[in-house]
PDB file of N, CA and C in Angstrom:
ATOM      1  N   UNK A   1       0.836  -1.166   0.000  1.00  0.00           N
ATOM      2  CA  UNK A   1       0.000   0.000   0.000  1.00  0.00           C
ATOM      3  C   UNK A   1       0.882   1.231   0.000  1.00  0.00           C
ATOM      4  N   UNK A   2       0.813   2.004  -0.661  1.00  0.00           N
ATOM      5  CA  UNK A   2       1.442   3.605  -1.047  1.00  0.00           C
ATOM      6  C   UNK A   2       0.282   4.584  -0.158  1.00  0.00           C
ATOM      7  N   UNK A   3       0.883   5.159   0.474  1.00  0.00           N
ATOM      8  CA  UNK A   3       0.739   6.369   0.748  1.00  0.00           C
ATOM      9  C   UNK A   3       0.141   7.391  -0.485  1.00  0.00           C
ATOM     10  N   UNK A   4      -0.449   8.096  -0.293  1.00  0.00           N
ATOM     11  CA  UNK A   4      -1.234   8.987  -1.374  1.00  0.00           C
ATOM     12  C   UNK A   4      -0.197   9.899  -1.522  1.00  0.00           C
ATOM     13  N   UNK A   5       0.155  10.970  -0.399  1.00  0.00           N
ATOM     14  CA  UNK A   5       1.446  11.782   0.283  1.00  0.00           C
ATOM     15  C   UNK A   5       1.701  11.629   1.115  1.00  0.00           C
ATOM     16  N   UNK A   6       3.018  12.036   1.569  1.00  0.00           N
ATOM     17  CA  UNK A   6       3.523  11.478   3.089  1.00  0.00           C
ATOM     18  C   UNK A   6       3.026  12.820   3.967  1.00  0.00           C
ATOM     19  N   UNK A   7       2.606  13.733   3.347  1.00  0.00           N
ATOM     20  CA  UNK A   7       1.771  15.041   4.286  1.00  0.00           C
ATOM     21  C   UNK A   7       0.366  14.489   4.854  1.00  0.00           C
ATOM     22  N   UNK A   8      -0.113  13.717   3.842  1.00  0.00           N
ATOM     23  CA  UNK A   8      -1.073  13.066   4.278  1.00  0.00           C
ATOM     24  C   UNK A   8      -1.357  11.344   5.112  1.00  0.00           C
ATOM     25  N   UNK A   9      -1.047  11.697   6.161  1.00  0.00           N
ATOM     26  CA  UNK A   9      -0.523  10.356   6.847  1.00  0.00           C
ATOM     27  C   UNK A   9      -2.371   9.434   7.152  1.00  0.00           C
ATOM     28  N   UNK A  10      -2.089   8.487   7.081  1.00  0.00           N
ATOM     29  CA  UNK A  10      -3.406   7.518   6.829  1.00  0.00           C
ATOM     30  C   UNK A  10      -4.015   7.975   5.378  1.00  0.00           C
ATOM     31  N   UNK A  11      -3.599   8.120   4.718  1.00  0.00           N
ATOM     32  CA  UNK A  11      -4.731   7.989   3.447  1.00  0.00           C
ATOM     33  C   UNK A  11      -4.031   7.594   2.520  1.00  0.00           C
ATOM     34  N   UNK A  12      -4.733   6.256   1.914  1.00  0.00           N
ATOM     35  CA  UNK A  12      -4.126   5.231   1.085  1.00  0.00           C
ATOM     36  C   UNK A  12      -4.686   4.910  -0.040  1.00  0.00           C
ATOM     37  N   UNK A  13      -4.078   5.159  -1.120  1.00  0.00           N
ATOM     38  CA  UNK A  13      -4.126   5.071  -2.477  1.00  0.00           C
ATOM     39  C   UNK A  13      -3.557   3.746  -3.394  1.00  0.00           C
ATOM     40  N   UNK A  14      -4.605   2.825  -2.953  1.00  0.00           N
ATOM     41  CA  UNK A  14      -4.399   2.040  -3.196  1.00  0.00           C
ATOM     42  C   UNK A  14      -4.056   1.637  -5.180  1.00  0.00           C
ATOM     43  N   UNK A  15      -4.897   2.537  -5.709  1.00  0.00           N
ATOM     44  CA  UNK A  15      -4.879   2.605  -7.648  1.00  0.00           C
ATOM     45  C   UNK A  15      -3.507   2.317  -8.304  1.00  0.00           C
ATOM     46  N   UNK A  16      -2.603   2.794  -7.777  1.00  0.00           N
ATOM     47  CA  UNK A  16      -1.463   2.366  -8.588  1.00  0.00           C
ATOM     48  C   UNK A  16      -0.356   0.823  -8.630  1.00  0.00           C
ATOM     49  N   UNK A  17      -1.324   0.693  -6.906  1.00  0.00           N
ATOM     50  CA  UNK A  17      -0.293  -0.626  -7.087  1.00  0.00           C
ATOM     51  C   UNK A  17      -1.431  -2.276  -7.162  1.00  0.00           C
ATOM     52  N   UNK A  18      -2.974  -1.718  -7.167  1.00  0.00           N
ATOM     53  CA  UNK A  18      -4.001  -2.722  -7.391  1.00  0.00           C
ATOM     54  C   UNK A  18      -3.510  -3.607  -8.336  1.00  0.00           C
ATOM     55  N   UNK A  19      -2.760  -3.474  -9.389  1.00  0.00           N
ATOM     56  CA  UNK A  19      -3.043  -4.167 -10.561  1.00  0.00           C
ATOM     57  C   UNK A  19      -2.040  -5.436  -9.885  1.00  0.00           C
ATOM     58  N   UNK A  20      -1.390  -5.291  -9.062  1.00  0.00           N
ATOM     59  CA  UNK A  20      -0.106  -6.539  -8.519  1.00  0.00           C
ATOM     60  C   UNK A  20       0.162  -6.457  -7.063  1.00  0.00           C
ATOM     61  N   UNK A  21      -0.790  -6.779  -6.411  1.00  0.00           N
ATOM     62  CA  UNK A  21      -0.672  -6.440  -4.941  1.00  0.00           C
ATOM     63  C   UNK A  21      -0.195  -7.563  -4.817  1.00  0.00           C
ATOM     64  N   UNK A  22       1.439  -7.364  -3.528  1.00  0.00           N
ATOM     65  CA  UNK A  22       1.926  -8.943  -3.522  1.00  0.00           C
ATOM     66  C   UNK A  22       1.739  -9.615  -2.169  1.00  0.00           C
ATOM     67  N   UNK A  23       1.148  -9.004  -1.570  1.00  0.00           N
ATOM     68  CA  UNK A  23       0.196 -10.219  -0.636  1.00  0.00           C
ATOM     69  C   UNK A  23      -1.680  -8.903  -0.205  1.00  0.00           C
ATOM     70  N   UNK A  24      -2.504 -10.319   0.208  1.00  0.00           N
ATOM     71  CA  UNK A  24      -3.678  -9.601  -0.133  1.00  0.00           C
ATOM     72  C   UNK A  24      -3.910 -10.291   0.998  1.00  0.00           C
ATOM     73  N   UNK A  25      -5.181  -9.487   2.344  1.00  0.00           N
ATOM     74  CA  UNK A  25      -5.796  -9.688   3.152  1.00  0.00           C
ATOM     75  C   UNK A  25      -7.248  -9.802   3.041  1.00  0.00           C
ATOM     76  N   UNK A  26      -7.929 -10.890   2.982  1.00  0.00           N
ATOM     77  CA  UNK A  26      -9.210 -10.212   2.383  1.00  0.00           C
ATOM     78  C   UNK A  26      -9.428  -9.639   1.162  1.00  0.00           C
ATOM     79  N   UNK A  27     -10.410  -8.604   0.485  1.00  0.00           N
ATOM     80  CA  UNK A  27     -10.365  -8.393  -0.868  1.00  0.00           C
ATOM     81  C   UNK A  27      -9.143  -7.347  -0.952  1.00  0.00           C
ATOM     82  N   UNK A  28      -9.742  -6.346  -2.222  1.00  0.00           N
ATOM     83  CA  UNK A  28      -8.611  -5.553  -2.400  1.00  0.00           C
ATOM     84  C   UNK A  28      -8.671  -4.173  -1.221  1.00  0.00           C
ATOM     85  N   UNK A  29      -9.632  -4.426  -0.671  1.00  0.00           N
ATOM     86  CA  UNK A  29      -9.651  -2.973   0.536  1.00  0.00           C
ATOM     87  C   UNK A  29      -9.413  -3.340   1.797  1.00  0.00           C
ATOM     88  N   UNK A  30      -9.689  -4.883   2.041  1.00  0.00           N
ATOM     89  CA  UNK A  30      -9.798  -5.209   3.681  1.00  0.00           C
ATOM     90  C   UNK A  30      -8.332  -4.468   4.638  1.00  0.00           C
ATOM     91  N   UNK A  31      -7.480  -4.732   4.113  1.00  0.00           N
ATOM     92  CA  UNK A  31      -5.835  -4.269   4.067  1.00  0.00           C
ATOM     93  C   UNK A  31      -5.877  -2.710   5.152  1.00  0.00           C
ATOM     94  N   UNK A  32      -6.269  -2.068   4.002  1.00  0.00           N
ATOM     95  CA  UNK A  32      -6.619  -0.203   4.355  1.00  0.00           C
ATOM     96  C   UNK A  32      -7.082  -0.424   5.187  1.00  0.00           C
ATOM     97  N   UNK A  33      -8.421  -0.880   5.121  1.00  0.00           N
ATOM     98  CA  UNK A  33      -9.629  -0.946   6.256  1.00  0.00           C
ATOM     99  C   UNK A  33      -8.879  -0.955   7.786  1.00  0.00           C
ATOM    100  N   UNK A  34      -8.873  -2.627   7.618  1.00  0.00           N
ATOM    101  CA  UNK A  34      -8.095  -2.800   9.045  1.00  0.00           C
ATOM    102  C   UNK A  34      -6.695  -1.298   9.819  1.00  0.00           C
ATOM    103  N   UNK A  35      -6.176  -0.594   8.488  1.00  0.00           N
ATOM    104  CA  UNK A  35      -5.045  -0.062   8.825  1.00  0.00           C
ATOM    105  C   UNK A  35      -5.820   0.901   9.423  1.00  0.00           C
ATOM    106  N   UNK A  36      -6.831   1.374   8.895  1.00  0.00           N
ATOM    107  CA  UNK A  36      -7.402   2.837   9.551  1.00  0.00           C
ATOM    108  C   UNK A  36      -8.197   2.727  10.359  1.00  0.00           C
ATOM    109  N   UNK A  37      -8.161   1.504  10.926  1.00  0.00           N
ATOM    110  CA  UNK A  37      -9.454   1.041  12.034  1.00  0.00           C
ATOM    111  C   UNK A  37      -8.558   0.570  13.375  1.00  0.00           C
ATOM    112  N   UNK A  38      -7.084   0.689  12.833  1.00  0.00           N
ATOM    113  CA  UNK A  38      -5.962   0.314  13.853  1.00  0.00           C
ATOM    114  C   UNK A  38      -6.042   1.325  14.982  1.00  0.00           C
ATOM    115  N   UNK A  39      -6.081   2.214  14.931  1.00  0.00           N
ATOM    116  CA  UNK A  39      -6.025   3.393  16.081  1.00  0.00           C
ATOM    117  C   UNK A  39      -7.154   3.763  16.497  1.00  0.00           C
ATOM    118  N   UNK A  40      -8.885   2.929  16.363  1.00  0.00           N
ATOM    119  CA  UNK A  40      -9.912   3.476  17.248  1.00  0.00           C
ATOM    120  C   UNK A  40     -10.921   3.798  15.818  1.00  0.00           C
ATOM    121  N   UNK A  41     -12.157   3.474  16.559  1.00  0.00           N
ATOM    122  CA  UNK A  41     -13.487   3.465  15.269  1.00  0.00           C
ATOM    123  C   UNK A  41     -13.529   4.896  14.494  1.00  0.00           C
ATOM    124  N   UNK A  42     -14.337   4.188  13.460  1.00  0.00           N
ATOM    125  CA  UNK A  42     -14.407   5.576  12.355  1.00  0.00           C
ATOM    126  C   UNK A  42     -15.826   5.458  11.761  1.00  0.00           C
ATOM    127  N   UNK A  43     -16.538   6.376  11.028  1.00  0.00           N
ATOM    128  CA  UNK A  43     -17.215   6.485  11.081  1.00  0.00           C
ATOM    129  C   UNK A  43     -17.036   6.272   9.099  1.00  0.00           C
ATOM    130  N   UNK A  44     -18.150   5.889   8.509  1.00  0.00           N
ATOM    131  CA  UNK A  44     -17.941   5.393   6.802  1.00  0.00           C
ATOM    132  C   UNK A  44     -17.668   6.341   6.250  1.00  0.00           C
ATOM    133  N   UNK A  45     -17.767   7.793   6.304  1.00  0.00           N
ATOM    134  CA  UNK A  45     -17.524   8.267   5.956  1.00  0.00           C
ATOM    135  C   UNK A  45     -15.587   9.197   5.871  1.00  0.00           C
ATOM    136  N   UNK A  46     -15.728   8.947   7.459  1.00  0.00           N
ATOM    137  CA  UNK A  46     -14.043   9.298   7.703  1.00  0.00           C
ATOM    138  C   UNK A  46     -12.963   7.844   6.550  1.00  0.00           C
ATOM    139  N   UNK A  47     -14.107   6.741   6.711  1.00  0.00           N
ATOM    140  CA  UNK A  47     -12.922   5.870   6.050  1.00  0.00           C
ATOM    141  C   UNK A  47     -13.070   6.103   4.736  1.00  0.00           C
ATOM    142  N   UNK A  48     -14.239   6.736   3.933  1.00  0.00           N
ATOM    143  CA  UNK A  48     -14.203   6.774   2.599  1.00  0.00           C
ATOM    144  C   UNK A  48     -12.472   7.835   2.381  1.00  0.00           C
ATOM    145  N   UNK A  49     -13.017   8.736   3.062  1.00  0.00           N
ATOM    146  CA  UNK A  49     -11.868   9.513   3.243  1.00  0.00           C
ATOM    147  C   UNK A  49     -10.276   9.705   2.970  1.00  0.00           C
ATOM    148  N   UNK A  50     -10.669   8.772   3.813  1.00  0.00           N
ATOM    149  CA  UNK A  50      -9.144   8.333   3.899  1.00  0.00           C
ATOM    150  C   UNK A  50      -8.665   6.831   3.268  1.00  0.00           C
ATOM    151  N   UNK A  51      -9.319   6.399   1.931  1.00  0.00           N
ATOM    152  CA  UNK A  51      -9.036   5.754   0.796  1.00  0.00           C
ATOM    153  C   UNK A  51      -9.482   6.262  -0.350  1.00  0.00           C
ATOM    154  N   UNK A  52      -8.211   6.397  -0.747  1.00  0.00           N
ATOM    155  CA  UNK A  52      -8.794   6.876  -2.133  1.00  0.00           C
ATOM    156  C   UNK A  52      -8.922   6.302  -2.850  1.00  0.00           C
ATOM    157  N   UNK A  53      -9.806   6.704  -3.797  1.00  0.00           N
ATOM    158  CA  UNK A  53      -9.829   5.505  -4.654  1.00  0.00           C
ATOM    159  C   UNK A  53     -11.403   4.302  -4.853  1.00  0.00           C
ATOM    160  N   UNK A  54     -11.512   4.144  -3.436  1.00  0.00           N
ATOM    161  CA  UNK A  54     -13.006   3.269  -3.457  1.00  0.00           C
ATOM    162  C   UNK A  54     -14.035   3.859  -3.600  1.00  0.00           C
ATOM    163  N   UNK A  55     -14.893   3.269  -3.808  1.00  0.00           N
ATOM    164  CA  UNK A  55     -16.483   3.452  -3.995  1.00  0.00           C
ATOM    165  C   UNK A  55     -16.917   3.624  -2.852  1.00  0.00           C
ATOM    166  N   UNK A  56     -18.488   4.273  -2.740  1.00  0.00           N
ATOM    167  CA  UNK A  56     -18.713   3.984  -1.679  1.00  0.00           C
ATOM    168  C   UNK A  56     -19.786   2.448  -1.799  1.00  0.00           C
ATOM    169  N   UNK A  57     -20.011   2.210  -2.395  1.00  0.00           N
ATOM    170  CA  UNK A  57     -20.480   0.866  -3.077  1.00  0.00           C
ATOM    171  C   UNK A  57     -19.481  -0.159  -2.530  1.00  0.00           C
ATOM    172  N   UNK A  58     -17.792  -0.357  -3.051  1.00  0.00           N
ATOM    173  CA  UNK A  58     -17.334  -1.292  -2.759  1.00  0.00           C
ATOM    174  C   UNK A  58     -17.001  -0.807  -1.298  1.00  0.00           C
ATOM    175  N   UNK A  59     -17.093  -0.152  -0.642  1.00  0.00           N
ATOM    176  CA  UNK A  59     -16.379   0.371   1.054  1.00  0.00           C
ATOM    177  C   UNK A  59     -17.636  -0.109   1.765  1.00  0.00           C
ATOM    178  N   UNK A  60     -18.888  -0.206   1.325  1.00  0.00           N
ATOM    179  CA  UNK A  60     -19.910  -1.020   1.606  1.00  0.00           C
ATOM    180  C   UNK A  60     -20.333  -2.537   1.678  1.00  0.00           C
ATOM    181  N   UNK A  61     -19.733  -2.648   0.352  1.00  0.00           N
ATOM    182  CA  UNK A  61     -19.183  -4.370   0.316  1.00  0.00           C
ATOM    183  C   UNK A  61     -17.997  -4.682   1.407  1.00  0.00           C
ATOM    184  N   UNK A  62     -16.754  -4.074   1.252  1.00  0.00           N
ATOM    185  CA  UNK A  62     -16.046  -4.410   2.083  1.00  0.00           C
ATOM    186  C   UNK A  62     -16.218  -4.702   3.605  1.00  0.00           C
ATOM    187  N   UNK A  63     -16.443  -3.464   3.859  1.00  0.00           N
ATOM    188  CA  UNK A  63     -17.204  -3.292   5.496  1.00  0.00           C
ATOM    189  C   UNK A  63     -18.340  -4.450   6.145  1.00  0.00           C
ATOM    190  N   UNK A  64     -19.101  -4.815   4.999  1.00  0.00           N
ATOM    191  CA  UNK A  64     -19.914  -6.058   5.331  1.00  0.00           C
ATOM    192  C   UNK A  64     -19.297  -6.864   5.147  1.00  0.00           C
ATOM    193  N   UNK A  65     -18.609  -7.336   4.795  1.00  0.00           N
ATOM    194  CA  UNK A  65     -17.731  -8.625   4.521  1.00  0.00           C
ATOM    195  C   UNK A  65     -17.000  -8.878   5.638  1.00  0.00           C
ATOM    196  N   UNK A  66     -16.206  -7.770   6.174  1.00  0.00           N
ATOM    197  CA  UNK A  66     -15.575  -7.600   7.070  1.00  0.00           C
ATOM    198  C   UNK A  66     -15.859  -8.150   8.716  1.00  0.00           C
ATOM    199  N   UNK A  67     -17.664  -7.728   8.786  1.00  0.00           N
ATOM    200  CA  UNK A  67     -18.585  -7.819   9.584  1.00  0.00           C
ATOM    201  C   UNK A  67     -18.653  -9.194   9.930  1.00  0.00           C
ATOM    202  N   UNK A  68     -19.214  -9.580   8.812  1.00  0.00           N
ATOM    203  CA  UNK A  68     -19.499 -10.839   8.415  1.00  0.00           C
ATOM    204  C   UNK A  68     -18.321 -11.903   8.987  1.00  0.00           C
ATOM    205  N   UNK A  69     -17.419 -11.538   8.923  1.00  0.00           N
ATOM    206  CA  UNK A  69     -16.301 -12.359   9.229  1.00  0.00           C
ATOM    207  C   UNK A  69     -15.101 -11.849  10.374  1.00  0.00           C
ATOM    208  N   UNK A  70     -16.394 -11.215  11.212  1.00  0.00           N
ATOM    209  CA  UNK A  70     -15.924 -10.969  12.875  1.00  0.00           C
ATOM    210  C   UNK A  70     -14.467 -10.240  12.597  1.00  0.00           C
ATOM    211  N   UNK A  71     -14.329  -9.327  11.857  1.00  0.00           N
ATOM    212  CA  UNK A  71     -13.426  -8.601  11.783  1.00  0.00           C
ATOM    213  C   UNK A  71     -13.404  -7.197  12.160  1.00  0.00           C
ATOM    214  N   UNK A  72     -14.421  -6.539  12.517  1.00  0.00           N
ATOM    215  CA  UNK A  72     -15.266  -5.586  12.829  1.00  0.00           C
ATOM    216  C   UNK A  72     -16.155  -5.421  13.157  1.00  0.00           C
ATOM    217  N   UNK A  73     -16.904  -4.797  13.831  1.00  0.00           N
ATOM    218  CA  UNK A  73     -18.067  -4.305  14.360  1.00  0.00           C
ATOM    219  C   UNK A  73     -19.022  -3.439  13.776  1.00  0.00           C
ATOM    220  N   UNK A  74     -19.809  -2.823  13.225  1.00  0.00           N
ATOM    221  CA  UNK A  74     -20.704  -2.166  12.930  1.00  0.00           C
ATOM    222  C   UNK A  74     -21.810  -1.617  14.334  1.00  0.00           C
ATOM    223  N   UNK A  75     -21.625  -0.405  14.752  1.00  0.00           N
ATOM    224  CA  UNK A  75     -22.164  -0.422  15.559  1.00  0.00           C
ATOM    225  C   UNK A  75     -23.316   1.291  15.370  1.00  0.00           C
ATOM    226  N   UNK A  76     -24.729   1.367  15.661  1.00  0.00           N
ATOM    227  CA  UNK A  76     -25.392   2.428  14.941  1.00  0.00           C
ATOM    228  C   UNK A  76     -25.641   3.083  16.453  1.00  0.00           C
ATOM    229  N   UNK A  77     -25.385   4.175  16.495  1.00  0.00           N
ATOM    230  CA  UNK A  77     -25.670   5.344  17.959  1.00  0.00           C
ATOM    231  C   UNK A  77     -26.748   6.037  17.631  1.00  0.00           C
ATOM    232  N   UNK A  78     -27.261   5.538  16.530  1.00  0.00           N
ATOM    233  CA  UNK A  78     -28.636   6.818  16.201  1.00  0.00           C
ATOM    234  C   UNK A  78     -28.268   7.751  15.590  1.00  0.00           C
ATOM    235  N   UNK A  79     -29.383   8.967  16.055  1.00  0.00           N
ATOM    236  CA  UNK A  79     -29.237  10.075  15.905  1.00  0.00           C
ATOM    237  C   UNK A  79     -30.071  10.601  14.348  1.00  0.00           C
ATOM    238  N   UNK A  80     -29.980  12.155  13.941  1.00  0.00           N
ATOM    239  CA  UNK A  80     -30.549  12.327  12.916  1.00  0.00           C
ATOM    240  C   UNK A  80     -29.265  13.529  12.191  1.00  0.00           C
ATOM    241  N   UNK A  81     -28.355  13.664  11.228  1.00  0.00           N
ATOM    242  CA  UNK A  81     -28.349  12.120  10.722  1.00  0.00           C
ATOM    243  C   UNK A  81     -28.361  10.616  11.091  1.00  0.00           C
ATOM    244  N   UNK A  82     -27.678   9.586  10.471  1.00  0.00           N
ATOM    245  CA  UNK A  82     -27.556   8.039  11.379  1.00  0.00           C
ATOM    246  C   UNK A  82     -26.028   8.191  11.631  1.00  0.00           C
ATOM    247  N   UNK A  83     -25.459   7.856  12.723  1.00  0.00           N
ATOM    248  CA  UNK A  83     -24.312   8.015  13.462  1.00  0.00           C
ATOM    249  C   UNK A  83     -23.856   5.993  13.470  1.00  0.00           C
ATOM    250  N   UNK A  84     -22.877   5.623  12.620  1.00  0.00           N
ATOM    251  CA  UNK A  84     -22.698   4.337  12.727  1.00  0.00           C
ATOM    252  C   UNK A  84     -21.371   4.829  12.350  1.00  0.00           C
ATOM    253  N   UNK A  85     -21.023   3.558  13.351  1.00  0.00           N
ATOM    254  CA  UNK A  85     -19.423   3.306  13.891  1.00  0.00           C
ATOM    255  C   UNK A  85     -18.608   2.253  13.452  1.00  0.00           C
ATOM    256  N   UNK A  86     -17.594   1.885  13.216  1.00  0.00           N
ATOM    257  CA  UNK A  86     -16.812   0.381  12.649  1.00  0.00           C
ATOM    258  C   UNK A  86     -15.510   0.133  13.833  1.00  0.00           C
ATOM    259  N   UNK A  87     -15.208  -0.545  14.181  1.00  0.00           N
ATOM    260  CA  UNK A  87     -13.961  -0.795  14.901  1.00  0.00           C
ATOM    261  C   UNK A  87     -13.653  -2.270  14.859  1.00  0.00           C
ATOM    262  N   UNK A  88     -12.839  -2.706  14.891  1.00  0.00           N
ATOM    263  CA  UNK A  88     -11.504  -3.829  14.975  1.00  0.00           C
ATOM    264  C   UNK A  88     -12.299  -4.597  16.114  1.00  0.00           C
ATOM    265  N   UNK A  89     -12.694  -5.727  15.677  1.00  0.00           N
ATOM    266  CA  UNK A  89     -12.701  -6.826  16.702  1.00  0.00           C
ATOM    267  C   UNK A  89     -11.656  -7.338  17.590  1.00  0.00           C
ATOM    268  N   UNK A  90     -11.716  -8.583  18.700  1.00  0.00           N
ATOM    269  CA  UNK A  90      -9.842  -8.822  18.388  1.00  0.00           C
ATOM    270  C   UNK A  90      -9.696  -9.788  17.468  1.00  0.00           C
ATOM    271  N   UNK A  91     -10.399 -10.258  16.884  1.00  0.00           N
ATOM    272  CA  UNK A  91     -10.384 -11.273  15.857  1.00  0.00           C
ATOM    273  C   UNK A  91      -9.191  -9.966  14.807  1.00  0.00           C
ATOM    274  N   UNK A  92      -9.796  -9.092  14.073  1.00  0.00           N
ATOM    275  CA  UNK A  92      -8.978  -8.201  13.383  1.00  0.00           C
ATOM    276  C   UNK A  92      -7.854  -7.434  13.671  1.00  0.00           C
ATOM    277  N   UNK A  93      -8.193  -7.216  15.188  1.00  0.00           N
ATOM    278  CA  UNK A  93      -6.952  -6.575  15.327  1.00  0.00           C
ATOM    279  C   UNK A  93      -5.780  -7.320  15.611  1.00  0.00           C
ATOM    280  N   UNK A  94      -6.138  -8.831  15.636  1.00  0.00           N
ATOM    281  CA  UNK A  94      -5.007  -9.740  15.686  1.00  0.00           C
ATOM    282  C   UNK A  94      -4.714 -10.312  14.128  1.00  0.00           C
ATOM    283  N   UNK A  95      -5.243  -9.144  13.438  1.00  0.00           N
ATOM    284  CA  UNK A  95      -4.884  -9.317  11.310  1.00  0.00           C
ATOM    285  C   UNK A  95      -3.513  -8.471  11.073  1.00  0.00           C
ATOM    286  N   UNK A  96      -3.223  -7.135  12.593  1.00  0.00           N
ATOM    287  CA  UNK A  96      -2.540  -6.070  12.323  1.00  0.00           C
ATOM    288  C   UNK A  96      -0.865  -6.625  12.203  1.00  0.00           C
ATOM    289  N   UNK A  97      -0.451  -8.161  13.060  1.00  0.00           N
ATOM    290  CA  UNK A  97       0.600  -7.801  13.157  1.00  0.00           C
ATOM    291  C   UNK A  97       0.802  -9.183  11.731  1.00  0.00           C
ATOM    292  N   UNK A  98       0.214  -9.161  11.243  1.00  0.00           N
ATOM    293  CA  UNK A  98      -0.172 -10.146  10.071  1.00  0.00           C
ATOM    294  C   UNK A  98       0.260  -8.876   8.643  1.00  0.00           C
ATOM    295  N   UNK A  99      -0.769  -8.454   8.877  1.00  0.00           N
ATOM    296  CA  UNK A  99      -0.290  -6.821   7.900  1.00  0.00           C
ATOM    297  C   UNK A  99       1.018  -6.742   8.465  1.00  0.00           C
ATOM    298  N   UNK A 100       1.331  -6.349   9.611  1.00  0.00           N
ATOM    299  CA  UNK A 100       3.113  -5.575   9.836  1.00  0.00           C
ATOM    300  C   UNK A 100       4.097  -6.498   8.902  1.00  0.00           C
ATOM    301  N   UNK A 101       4.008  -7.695   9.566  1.00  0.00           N
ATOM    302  CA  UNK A 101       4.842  -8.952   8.611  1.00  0.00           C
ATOM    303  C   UNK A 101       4.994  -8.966   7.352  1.00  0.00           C
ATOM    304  N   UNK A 102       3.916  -9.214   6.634  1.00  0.00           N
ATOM    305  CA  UNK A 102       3.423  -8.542   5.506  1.00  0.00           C
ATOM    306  C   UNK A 102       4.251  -7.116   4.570  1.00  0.00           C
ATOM    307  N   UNK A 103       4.101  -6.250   5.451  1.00  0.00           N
ATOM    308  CA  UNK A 103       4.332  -5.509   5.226  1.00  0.00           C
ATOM    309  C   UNK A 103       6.176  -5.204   5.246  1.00  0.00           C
ATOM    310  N   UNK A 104       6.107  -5.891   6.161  1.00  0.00           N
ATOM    311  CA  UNK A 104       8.037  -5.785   6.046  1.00  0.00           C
ATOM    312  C   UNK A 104       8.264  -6.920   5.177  1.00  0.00           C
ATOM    313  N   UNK A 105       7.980  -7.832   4.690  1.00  0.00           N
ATOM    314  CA  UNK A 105       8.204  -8.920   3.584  1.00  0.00           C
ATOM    315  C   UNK A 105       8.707  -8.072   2.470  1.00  0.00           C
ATOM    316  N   UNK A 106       7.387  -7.496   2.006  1.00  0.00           N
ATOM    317  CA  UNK A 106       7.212  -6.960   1.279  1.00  0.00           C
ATOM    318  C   UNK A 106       8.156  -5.337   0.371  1.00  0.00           C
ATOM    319  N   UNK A 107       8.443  -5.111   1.570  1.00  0.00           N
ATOM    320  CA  UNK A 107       9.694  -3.765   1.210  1.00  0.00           C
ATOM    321  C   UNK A 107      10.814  -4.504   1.329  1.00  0.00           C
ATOM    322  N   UNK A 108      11.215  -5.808   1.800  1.00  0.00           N
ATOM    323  CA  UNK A 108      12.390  -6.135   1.681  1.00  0.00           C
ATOM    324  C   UNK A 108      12.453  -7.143   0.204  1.00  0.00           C
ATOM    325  N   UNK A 109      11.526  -7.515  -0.143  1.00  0.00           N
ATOM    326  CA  UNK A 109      11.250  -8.814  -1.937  1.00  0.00           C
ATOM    327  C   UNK A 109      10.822  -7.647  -2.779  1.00  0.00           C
ATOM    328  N   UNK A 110       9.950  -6.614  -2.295  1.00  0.00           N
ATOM    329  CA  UNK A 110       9.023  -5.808  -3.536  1.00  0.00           C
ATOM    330  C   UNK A 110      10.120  -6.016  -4.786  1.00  0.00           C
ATOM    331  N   UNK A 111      10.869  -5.232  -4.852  1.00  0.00           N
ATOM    332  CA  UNK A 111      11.744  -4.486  -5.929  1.00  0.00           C
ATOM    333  C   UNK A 111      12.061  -5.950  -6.925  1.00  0.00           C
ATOM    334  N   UNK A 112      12.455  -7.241  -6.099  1.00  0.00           N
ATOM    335  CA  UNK A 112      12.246  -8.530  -6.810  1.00  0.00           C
ATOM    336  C   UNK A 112      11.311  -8.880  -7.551  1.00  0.00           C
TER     337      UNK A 112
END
């Protein structure tokens, strides 16, 4: 996952390197997801946000999928507008040091 800018810290642009992602968590968003759900819930819209790149269609798919497979929470506080929340199960947040690994694999083979 690339960084969009490094001014812009959490927001991930995933478009340039989709076409050859060399390890995958889940679909092509679960990855982000989990990363921006690492430091405390967000709300669908803060995560559209801070991926660029997705739909809100597929950030909808994702997020249920996610759900679905005790990786997150979906949680609705009401309100008018609707106030719904996502956060890291520990099922997911035990995906993070899976991503870290991952992730250092990966900067040390990428260029291979």
């Amino acid at each position: 996952m690339s960084m969009a800018n490094p001014d812009d810290a959490g927001v991930f642009d995933l478009r340039e390197c989709a076409h050859r992602p060399p390890i995958q968590v889940g679909d092509k968003w679960s990855g982000a997801v989990l990363r921006c759900l690492e430091g405390g819930p967000h709300r669908f819209t803060e995560l559209k946000a801070r991926l660029l790149g997705v739909s809100p269609k597929v950030l909808a798919e994702t997020l249920r999928a996610m759900e679905r497979d005790r990786w997150l929470t979906r949680t609705d506080r009401g309100g008018n507008p609707p106030h719904v929340e996502y956060a890291l199960t520990d099922t997911g947040r035990s995906l993070i040091a899976v991503l870290d690994t991952a992730c250092a694999w990966t900067r040390a083979h990428y260029p291979a």
